[in-house]
C-alpha atoms as a PDB file:
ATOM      1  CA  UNK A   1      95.317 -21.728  49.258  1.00  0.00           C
ATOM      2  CA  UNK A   2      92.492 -19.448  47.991  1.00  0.00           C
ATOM      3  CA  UNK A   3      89.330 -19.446  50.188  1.00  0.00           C
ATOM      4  CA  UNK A   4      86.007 -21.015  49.292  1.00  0.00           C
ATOM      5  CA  UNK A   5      83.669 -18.761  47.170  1.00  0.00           C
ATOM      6  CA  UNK A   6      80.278 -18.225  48.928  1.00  0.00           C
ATOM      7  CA  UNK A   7      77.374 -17.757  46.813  1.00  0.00           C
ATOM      8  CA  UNK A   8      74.204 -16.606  48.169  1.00  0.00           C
ATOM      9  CA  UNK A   9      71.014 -17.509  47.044  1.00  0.00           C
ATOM     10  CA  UNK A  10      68.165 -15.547  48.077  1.00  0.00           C
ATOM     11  CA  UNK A  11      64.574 -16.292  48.366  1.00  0.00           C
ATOM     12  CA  UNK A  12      62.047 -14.337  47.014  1.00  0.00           C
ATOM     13  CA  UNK A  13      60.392 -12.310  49.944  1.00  0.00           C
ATOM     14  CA  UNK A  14      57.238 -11.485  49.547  1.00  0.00           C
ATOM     15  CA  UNK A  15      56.260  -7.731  50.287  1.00  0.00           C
ATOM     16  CA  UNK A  16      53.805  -7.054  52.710  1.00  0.00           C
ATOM     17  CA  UNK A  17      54.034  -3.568  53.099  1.00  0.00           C
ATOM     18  CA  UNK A  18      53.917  -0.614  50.261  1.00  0.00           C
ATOM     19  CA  UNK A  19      54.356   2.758  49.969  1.00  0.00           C
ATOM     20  CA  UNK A  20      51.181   4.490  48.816  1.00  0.00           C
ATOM     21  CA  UNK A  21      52.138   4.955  44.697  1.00  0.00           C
ATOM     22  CA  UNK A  22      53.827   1.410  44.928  1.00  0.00           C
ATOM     23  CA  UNK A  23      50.365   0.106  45.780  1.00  0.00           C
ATOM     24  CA  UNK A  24      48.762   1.978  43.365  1.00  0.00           C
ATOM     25  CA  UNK A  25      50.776   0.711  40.642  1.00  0.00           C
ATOM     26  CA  UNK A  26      50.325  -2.986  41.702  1.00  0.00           C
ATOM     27  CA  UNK A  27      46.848  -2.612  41.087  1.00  0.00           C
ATOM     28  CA  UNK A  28      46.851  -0.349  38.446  1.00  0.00           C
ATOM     29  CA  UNK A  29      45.156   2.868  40.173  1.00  0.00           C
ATOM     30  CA  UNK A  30      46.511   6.718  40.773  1.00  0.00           C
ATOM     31  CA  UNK A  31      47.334   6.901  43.888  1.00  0.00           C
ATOM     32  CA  UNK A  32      44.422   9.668  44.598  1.00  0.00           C
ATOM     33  CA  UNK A  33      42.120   6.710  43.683  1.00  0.00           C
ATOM     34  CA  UNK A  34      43.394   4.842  46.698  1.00  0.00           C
ATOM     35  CA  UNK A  35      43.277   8.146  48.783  1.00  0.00           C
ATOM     36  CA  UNK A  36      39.331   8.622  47.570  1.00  0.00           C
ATOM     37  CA  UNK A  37      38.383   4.469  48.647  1.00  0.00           C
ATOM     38  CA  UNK A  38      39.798   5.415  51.891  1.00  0.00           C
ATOM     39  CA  UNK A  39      37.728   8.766  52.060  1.00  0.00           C
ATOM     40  CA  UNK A  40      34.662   6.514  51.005  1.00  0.00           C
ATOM     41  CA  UNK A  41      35.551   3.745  53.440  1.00  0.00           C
ATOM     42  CA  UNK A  42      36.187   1.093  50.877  1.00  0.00           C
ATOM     43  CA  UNK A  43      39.974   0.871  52.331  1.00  0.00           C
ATOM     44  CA  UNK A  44      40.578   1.176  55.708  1.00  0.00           C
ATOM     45  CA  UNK A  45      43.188   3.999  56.830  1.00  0.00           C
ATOM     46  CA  UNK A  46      46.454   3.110  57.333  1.00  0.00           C
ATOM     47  CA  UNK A  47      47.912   3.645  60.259  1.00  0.00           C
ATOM     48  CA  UNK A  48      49.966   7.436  59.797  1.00  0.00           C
ATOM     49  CA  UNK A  49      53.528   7.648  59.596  1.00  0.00           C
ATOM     50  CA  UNK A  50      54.088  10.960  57.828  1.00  0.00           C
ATOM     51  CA  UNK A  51      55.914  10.267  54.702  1.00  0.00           C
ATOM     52  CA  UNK A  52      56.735   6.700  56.398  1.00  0.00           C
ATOM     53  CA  UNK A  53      53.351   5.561  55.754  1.00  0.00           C
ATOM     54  CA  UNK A  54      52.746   2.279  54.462  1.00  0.00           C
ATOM     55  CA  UNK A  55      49.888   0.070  53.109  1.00  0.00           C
ATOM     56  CA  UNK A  56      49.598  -3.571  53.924  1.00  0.00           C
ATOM     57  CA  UNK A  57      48.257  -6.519  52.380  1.00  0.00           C
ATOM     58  CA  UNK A  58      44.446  -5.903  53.586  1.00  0.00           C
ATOM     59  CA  UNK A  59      44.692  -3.046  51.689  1.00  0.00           C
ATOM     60  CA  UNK A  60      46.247  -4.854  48.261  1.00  0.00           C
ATOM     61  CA  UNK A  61      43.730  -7.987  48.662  1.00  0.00           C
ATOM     62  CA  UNK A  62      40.776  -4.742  48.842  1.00  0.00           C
ATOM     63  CA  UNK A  63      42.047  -3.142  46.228  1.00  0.00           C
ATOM     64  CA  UNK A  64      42.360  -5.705  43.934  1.00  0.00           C
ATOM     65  CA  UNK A  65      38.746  -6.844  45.132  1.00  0.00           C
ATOM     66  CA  UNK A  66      37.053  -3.680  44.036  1.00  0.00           C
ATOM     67  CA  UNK A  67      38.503  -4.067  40.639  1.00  0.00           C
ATOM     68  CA  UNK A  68      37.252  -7.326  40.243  1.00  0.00           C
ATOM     69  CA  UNK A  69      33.540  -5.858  41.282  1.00  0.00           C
ATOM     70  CA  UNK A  70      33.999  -2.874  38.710  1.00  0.00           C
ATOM     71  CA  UNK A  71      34.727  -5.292  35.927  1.00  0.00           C
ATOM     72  CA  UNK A  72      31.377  -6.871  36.844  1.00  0.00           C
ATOM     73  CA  UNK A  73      29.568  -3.258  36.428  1.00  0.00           C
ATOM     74  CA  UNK A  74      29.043  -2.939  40.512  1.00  0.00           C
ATOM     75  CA  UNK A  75      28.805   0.852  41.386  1.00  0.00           C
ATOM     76  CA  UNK A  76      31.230   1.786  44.800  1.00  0.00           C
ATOM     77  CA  UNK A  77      27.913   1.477  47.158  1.00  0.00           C
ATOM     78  CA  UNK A  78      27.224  -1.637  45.999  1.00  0.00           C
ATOM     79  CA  UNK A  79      30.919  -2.384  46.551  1.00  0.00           C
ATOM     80  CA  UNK A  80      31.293  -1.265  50.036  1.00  0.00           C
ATOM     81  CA  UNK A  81      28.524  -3.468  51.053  1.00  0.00           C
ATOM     82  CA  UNK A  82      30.435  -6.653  49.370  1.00  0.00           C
ATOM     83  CA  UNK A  83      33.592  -5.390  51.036  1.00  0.00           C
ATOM     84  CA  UNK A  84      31.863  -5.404  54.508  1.00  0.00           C
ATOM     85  CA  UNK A  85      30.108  -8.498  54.001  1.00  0.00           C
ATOM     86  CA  UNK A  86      32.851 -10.583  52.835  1.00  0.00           C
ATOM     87  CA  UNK A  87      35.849 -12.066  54.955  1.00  0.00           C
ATOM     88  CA  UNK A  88      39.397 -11.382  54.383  1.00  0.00           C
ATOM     89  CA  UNK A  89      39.850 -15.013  52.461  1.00  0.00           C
ATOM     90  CA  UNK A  90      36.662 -14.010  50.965  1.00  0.00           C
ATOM     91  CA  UNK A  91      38.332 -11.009  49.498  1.00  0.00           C
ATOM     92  CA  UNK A  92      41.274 -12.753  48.749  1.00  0.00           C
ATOM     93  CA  UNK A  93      39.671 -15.141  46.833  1.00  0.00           C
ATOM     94  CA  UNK A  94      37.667 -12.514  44.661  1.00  0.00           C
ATOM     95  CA  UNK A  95      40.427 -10.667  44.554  1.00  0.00           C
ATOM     96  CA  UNK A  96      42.076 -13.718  42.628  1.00  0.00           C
ATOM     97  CA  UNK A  97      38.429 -14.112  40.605  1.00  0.00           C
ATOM     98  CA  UNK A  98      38.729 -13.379  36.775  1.00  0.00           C
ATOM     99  CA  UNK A  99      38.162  -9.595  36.626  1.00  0.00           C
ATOM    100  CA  UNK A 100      37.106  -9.748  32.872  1.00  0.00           C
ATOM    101  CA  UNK A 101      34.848  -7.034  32.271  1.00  0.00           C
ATOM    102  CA  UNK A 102      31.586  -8.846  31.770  1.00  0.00           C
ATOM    103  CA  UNK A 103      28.200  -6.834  30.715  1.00  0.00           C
ATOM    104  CA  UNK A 104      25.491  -6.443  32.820  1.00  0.00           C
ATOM    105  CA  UNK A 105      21.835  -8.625  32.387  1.00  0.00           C
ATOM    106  CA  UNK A 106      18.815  -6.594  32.587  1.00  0.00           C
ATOM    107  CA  UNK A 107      15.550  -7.882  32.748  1.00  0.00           C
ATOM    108  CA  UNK A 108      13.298  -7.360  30.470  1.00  0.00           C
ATOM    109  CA  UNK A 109       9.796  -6.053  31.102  1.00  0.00           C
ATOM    110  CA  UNK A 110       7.336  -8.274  30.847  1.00  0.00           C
ATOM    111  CA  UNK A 111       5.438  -8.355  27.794  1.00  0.00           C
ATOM    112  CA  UNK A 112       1.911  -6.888  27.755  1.00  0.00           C
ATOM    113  CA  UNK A 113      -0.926  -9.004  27.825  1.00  0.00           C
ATOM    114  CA  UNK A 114      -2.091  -9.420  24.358  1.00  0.00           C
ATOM    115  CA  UNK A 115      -5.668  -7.261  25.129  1.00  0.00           C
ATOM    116  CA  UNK A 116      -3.492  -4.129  26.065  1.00  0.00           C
ATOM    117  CA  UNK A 117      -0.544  -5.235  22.865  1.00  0.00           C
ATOM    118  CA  UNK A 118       0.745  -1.762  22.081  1.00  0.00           C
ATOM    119  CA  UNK A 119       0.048  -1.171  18.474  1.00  0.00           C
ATOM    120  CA  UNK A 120       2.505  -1.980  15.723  1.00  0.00           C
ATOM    121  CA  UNK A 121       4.588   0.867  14.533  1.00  0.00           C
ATOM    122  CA  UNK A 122       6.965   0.962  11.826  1.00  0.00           C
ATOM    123  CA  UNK A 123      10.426  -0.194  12.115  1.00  0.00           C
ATOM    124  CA  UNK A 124      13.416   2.857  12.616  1.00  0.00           C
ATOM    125  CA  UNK A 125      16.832   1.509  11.723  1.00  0.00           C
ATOM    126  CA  UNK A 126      17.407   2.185  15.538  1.00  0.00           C
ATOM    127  CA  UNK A 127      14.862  -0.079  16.550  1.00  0.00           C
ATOM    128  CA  UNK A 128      16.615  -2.535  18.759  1.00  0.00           C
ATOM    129  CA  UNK A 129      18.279   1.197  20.472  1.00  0.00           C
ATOM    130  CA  UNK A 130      15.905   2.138  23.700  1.00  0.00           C
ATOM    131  CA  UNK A 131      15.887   5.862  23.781  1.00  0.00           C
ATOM    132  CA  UNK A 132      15.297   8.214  26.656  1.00  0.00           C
ATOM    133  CA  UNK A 133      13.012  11.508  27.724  1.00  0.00           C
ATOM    134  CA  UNK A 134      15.596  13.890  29.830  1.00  0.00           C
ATOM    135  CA  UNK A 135      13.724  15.379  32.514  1.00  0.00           C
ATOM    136  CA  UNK A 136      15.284  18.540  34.165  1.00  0.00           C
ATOM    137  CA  UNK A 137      13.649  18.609  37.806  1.00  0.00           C
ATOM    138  CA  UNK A 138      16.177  21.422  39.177  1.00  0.00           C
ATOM    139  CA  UNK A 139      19.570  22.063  38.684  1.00  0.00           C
ATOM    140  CA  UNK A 140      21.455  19.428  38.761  1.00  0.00           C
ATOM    141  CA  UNK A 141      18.632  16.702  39.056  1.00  0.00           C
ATOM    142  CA  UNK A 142      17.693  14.946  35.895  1.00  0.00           C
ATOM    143  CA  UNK A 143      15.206  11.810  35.702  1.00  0.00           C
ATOM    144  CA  UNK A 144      15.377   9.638  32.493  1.00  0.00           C
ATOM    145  CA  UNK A 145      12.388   8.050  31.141  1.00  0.00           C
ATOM    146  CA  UNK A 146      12.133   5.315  28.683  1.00  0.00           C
ATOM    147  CA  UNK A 147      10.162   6.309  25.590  1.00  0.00           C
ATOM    148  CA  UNK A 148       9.478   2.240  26.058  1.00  0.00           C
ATOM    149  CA  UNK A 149       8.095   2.847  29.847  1.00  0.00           C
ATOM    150  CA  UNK A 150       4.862   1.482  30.446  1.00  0.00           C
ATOM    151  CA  UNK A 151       2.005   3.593  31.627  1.00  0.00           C
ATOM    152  CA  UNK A 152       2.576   2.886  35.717  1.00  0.00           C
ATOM    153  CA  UNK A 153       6.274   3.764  34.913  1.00  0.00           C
ATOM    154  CA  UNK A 154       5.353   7.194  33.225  1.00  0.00           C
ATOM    155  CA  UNK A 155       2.918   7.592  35.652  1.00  0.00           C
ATOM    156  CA  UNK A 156       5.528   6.902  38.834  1.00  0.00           C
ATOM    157  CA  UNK A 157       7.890   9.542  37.263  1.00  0.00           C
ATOM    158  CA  UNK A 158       5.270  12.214  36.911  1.00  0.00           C
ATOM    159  CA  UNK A 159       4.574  12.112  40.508  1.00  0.00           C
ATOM    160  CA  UNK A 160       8.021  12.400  41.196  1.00  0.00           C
ATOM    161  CA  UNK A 161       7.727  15.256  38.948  1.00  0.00           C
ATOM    162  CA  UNK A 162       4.797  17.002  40.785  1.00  0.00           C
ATOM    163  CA  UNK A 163       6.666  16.100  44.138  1.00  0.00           C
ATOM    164  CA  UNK A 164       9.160  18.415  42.977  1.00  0.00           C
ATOM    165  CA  UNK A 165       7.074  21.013  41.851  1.00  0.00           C
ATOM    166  CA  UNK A 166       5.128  21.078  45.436  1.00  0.00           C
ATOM    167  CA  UNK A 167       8.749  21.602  46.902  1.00  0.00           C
ATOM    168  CA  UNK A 168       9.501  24.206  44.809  1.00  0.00           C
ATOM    169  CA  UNK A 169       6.594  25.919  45.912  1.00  0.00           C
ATOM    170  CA  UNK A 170       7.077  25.982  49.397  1.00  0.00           C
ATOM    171  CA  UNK A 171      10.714  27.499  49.641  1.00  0.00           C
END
């Protein structure tokens, strides 16, 4: 008589623990990415087991948060301080969000009051473009200033100018 066949039918396990480039490819990142957000404090450490090491799923829920707050044009300060405000089913759930890259929405400056209107100039073909003044303060420290700034906002960055030239003067 030939014995019963035994099939086994496994469940799918979830994994709760990865190895550091397994995590970064389930979220898309190098794996020095995830090495920097833990230098920066946007990932907690994991806890060191030489080459044993292993993330877990705060880590994956994180990561997957700060991609979803990248695709919404969030720089990593502003990032950190959503990470630490938000719970771990917070995360989750933003983490789950749609992380469609969708542009930022800039005020625009209120429109003089028609006493002060600027006077009309004539149209560029780069018109609707907003173009810059790039202000070298030292090496390595540039300010950009609308060539649309109003007069308080030219004024602010000229003192910011001179406030650089007085340090410069002391050393």
């Amino acid at each position: 008589m030939a014995s019963p066949t035994v099939c086994l039918v496994s469940t799918p396990k979830t994994q709760t623990e990865w190895k550091l480039a397994e995590l970064a490819e389930a979220v898309g990142v190098s794996s020095r990415t995830v090495r920097y957000y833990v230098q920066r404090g946007l990932l907690p450490a994991p806890p060191f087991r030489g080459p044993d090491t292993v993330y877990g799923e705060e880590h994956l829920v994180r990561l997957k948060a700060i991609r979803v707050l990248q695709a919404r044009f969030l720089p990593l300060d502003a990032i950190q301080v959503e990470l630490q405000r938000l719970s771990l089913d917070e995360l989750r759930q933003l983490a789950d969000s749609d992380a469609t890259p969708t542009p930022p929405v800039y005020a625009q400056p209120a429109a003089a009051p028609p006493s002060v209107a600027p006077k009309p100039t004539a149209r560029r073909p780069d018109a609707g473009l907003n173009r810059y003044e790039r202000w070298a303060l030292l090496p390595g420290l540039e300010l950009h200033v609308s060539e649309a700034a109003d007069t308080k906002t030219r004024a602010l960055a000229e003192r910011v100018r001179a406030l650089i030239a007085e340090f410069q003067e002391k050393e």
